[in-house]
N, C-alpha and C. Protein backbone atom coordinates (compact mmCIF):
# COMPACT_ATOMS: atom_id res chain seq x y z
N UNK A 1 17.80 45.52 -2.29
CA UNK A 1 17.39 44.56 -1.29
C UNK A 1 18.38 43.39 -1.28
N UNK A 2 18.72 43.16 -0.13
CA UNK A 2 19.67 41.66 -0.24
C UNK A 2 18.68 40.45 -0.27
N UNK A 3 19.45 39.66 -0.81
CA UNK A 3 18.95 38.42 -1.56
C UNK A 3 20.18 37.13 -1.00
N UNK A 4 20.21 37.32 0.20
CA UNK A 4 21.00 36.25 1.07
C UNK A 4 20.40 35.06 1.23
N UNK A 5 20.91 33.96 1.08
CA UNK A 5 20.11 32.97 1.53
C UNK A 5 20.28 32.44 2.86
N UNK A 6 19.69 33.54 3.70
CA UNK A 6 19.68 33.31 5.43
C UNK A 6 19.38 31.86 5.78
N UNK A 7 19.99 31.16 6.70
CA UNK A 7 19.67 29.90 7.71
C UNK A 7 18.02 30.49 8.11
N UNK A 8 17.56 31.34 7.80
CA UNK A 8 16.03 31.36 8.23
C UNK A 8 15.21 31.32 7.13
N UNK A 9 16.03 31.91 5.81
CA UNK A 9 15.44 32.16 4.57
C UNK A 9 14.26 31.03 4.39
N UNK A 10 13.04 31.60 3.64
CA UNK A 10 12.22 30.01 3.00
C UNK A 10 12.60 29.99 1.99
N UNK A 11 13.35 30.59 0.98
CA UNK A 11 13.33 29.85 0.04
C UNK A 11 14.69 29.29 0.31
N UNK A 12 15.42 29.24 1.12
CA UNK A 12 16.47 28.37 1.73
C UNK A 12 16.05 26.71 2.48
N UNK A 13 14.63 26.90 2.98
CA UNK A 13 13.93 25.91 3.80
C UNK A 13 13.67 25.47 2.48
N UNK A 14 13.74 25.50 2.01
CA UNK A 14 12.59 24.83 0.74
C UNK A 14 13.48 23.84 -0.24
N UNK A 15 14.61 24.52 -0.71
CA UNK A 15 15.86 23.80 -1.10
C UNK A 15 16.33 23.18 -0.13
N UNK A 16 16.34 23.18 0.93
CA UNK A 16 16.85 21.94 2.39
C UNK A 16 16.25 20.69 2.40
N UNK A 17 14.55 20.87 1.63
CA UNK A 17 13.50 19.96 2.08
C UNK A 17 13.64 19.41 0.50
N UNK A 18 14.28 19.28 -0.38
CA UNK A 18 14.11 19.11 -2.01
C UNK A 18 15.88 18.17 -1.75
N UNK A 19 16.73 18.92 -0.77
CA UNK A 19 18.67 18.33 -1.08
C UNK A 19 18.49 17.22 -0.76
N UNK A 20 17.51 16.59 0.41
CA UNK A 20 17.82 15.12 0.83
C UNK A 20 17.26 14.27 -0.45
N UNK A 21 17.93 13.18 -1.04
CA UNK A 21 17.70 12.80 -2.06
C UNK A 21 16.55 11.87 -1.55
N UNK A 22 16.00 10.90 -0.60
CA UNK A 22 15.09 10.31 -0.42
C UNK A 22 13.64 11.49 -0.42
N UNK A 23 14.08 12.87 0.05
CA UNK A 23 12.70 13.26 0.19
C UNK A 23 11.64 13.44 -1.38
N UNK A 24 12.32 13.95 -1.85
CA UNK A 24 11.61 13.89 -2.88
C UNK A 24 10.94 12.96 -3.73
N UNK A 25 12.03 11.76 -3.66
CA UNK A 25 11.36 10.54 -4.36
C UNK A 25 10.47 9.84 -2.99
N UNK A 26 9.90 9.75 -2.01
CA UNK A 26 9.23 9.25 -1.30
C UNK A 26 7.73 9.91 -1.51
N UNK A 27 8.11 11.45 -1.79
CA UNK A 27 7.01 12.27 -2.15
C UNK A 27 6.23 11.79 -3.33
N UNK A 28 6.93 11.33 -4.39
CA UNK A 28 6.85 11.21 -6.02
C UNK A 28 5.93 9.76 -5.71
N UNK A 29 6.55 8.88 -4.84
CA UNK A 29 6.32 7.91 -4.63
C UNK A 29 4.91 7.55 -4.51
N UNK A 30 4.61 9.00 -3.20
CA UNK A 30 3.09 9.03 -2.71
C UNK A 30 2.16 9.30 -3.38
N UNK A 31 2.01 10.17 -4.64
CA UNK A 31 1.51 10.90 -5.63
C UNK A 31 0.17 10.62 -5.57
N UNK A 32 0.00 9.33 -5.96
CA UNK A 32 -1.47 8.26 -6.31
C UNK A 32 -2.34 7.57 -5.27
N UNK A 33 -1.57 8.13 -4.11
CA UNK A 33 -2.79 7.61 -2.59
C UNK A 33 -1.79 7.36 -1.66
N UNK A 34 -2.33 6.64 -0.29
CA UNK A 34 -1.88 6.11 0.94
C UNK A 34 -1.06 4.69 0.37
N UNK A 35 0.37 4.86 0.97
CA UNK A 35 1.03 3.51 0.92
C UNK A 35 1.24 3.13 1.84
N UNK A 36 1.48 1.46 2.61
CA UNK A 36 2.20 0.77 3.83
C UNK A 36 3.68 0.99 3.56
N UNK A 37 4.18 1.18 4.40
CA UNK A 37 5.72 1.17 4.66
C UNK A 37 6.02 -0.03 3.54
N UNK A 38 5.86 -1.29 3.38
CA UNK A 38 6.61 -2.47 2.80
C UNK A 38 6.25 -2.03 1.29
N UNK A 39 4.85 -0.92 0.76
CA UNK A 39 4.36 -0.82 -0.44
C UNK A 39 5.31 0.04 -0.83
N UNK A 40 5.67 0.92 0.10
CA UNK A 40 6.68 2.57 -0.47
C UNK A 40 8.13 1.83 -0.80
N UNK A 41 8.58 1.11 0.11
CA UNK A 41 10.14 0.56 -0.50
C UNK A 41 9.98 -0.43 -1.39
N UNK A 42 8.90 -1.09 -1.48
CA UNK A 42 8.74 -1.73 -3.15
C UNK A 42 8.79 -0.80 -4.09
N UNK A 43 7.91 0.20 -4.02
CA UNK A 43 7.95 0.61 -4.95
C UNK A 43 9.04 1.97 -5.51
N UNK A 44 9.54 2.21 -4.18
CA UNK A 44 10.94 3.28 -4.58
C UNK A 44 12.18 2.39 -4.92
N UNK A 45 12.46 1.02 -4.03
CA UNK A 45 13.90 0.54 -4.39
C UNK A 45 14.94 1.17 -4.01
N UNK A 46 15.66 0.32 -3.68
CA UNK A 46 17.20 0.96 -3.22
C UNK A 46 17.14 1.63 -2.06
N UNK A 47 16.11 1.88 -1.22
CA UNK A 47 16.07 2.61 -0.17
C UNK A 47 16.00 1.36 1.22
N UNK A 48 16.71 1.75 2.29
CA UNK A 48 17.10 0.65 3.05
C UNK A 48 15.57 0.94 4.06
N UNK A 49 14.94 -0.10 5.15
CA UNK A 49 14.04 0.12 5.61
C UNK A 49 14.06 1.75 6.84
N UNK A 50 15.75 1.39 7.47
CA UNK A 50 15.96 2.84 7.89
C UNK A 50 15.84 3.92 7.51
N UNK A 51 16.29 4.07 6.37
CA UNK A 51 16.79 5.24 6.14
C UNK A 51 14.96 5.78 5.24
N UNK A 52 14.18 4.82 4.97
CA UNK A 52 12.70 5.43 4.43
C UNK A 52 12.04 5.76 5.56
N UNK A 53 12.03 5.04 6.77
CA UNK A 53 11.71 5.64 8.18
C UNK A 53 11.58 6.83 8.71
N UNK A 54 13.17 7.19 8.43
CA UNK A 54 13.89 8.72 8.78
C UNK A 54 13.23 9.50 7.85
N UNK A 55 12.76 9.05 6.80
CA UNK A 55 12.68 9.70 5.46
C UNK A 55 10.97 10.22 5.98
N UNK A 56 10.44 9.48 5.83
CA UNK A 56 8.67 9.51 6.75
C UNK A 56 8.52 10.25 7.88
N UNK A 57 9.77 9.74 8.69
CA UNK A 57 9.35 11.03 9.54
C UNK A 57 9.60 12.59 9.47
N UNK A 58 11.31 12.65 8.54
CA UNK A 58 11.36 14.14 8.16
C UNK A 58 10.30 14.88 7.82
N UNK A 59 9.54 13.87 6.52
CA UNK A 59 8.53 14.23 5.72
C UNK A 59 7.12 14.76 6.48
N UNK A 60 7.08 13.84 7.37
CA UNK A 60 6.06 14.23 8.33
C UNK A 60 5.99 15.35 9.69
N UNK A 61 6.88 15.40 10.10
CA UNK A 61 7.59 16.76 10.81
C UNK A 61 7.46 17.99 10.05
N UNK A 62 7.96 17.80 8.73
CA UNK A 62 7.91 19.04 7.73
C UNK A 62 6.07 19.67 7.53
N UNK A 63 5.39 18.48 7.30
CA UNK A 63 4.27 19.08 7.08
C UNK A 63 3.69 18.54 5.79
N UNK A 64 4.57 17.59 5.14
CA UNK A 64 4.52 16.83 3.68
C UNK A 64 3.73 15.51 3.97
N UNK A 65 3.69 14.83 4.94
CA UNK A 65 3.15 13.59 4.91
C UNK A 65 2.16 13.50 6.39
N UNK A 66 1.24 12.69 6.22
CA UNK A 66 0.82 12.48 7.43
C UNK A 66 0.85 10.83 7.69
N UNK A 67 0.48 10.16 8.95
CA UNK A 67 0.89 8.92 8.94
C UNK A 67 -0.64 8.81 9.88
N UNK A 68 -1.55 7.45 9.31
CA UNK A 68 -2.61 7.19 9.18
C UNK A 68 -2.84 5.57 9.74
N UNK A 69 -3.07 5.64 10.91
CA UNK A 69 -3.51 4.12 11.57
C UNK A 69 -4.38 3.46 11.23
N UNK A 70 -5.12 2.40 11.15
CA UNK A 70 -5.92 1.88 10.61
C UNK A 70 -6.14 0.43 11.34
N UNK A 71 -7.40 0.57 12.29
CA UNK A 71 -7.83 -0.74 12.92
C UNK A 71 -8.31 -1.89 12.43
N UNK A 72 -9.21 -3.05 13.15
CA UNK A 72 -8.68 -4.15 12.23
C UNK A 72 -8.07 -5.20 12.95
N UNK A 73 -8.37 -6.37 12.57
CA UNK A 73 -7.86 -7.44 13.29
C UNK A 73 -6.32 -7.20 12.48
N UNK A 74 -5.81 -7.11 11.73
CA UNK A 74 -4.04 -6.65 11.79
C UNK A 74 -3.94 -4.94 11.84
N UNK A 75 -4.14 -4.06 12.75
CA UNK A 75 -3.78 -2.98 12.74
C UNK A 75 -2.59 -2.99 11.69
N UNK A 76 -2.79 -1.92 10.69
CA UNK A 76 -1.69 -1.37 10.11
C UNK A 76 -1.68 0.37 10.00
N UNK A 77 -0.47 0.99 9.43
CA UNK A 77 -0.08 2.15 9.21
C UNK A 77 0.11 2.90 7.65
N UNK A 78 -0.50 3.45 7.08
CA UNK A 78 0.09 3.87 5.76
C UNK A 78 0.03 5.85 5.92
N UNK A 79 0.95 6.14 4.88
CA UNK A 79 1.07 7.53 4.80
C UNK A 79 0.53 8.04 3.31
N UNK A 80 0.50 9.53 3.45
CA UNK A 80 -0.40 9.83 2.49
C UNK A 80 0.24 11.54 2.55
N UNK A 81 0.28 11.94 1.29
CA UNK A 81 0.55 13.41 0.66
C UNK A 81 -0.18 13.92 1.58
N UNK A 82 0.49 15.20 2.45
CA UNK A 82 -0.95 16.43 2.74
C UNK A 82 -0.92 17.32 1.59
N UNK A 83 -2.11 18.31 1.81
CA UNK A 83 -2.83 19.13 1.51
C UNK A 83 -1.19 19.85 0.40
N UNK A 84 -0.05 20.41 1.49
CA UNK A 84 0.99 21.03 1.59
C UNK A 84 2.08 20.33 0.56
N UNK A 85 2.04 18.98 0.98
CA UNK A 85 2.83 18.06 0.07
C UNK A 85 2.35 17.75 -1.46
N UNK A 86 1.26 17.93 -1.28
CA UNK A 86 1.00 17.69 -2.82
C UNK A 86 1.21 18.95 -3.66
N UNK A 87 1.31 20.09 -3.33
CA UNK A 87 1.71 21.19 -3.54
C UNK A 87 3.29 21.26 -4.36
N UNK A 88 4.38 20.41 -3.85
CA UNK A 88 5.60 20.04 -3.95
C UNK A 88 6.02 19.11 -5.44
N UNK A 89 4.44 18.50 -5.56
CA UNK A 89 4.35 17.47 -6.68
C UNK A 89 5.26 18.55 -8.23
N UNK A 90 4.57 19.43 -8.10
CA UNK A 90 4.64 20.02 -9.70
C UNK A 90 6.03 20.88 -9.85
N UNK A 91 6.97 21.15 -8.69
CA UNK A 91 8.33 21.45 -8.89
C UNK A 91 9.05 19.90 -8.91
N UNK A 92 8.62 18.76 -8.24
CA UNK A 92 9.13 17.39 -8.68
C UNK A 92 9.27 17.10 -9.59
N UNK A 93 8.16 17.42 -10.18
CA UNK A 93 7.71 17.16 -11.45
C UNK A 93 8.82 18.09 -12.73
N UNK A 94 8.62 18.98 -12.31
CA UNK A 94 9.87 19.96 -13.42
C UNK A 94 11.04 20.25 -13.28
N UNK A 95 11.66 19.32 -12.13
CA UNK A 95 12.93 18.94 -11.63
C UNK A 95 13.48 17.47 -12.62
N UNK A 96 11.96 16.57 -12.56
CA UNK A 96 12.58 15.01 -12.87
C UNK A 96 12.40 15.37 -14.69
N UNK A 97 11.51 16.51 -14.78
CA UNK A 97 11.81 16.78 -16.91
C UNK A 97 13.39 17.17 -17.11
N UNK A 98 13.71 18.59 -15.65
CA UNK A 98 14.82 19.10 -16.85
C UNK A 98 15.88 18.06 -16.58
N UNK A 99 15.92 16.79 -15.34
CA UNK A 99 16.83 15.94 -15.38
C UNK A 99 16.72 15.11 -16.32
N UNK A 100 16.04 14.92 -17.20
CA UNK A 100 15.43 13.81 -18.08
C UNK A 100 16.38 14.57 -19.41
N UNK A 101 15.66 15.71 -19.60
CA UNK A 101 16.48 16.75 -21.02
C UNK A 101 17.74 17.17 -20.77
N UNK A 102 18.31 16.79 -19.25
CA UNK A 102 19.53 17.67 -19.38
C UNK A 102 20.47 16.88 -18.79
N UNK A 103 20.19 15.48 -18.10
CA UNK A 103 21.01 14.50 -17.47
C UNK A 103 22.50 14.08 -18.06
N UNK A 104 21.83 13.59 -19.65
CA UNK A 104 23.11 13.53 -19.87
C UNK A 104 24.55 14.81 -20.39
N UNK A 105 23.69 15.74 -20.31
CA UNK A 105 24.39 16.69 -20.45
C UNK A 105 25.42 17.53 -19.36
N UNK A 106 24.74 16.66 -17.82
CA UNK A 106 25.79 16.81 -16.67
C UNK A 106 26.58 15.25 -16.90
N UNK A 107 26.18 14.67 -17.20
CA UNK A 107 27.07 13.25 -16.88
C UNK A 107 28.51 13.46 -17.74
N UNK A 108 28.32 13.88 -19.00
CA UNK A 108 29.09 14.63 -19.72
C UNK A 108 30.26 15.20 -19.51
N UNK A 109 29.52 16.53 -18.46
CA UNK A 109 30.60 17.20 -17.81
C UNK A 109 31.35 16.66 -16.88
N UNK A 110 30.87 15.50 -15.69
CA UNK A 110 31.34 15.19 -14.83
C UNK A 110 32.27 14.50 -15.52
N UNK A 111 32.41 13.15 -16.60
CA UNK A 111 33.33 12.62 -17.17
C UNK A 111 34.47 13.27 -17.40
N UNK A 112 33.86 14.48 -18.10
CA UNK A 112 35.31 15.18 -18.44
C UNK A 112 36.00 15.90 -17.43
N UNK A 113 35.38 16.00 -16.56
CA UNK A 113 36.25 16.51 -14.99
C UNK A 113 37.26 14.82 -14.82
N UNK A 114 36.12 14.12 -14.58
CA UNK A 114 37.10 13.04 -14.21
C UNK A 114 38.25 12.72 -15.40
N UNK A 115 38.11 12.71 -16.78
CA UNK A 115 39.15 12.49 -16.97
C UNK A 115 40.20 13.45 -17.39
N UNK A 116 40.23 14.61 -17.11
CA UNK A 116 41.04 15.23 -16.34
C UNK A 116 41.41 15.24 -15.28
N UNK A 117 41.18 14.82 -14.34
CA UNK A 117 41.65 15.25 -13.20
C UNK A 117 41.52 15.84 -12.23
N UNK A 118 40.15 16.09 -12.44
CA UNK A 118 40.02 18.02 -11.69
C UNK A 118 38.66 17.18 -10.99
N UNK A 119 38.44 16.35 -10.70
CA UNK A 119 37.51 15.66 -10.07
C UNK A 119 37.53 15.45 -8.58
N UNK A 120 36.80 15.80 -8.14
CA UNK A 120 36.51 15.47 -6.42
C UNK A 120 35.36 14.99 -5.92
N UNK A 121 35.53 14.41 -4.69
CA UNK A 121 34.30 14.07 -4.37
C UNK A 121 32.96 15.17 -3.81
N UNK A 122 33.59 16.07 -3.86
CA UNK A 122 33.10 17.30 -3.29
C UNK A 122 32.49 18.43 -4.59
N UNK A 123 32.96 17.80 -5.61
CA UNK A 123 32.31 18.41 -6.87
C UNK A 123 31.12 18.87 -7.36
């Protein structure tokens, strides 16, 4: 049987939805309930208000997040894990261990690319 990783493949969709580096930590982010937009970039950092936007809506297009209005003399908006997304939690989860046990063991390698030479940005 071929074992291609087709542009249709899911387990190709699945690594697409894990490469963007905001998606996952926005996910990680959500874990513990509904956040406001100003609560999620407090509490992720480093993420610009755009680019968590884009990030919310990928997430929500995909089927990972839903986005939740809330009336009220200040209408506000917060998002929240679906059903689907929380599903995602426990490969996050055993992604951010083996980076934890094995981090410095790429940083390592990359050094020694760089100081050799053999370093690119495309590495």
């Amino acid at each position: 049987m071929d074992q291609t990783f087709l542009a249709d493949c899911r387990a190709r969709l699945a690594f697409d939805l894990l490469a963007n580096t905001w998606n996952a930590v926005v996910l990680w982010a959500l874990r513990q309930g509904p956040l406001r937009h100003g609560e999620l970039r407090d509490r992720i950092g480093g993420i610009s208000q755009k680019v968590l936007t884009e990030t919310l809506r990928r997430l929500e297009f995909n089927g990972l997040v839903t986005r939740r209005g809330y009336g009220g003399s200040s209408p506000r908006v917060a998002y929240e894990l679906t059903e689907l997304g929380r599903t995602l939690l426990a490969p996050i989860d055993a992604f951010g261990a083996w980076a934890f046990e094995h981090g410095d063991e790429v940083m390592e390698a990359q050094e020694r690319h760089r100081l050799a030479g053999r370093y690119t940005r495309d590495s």
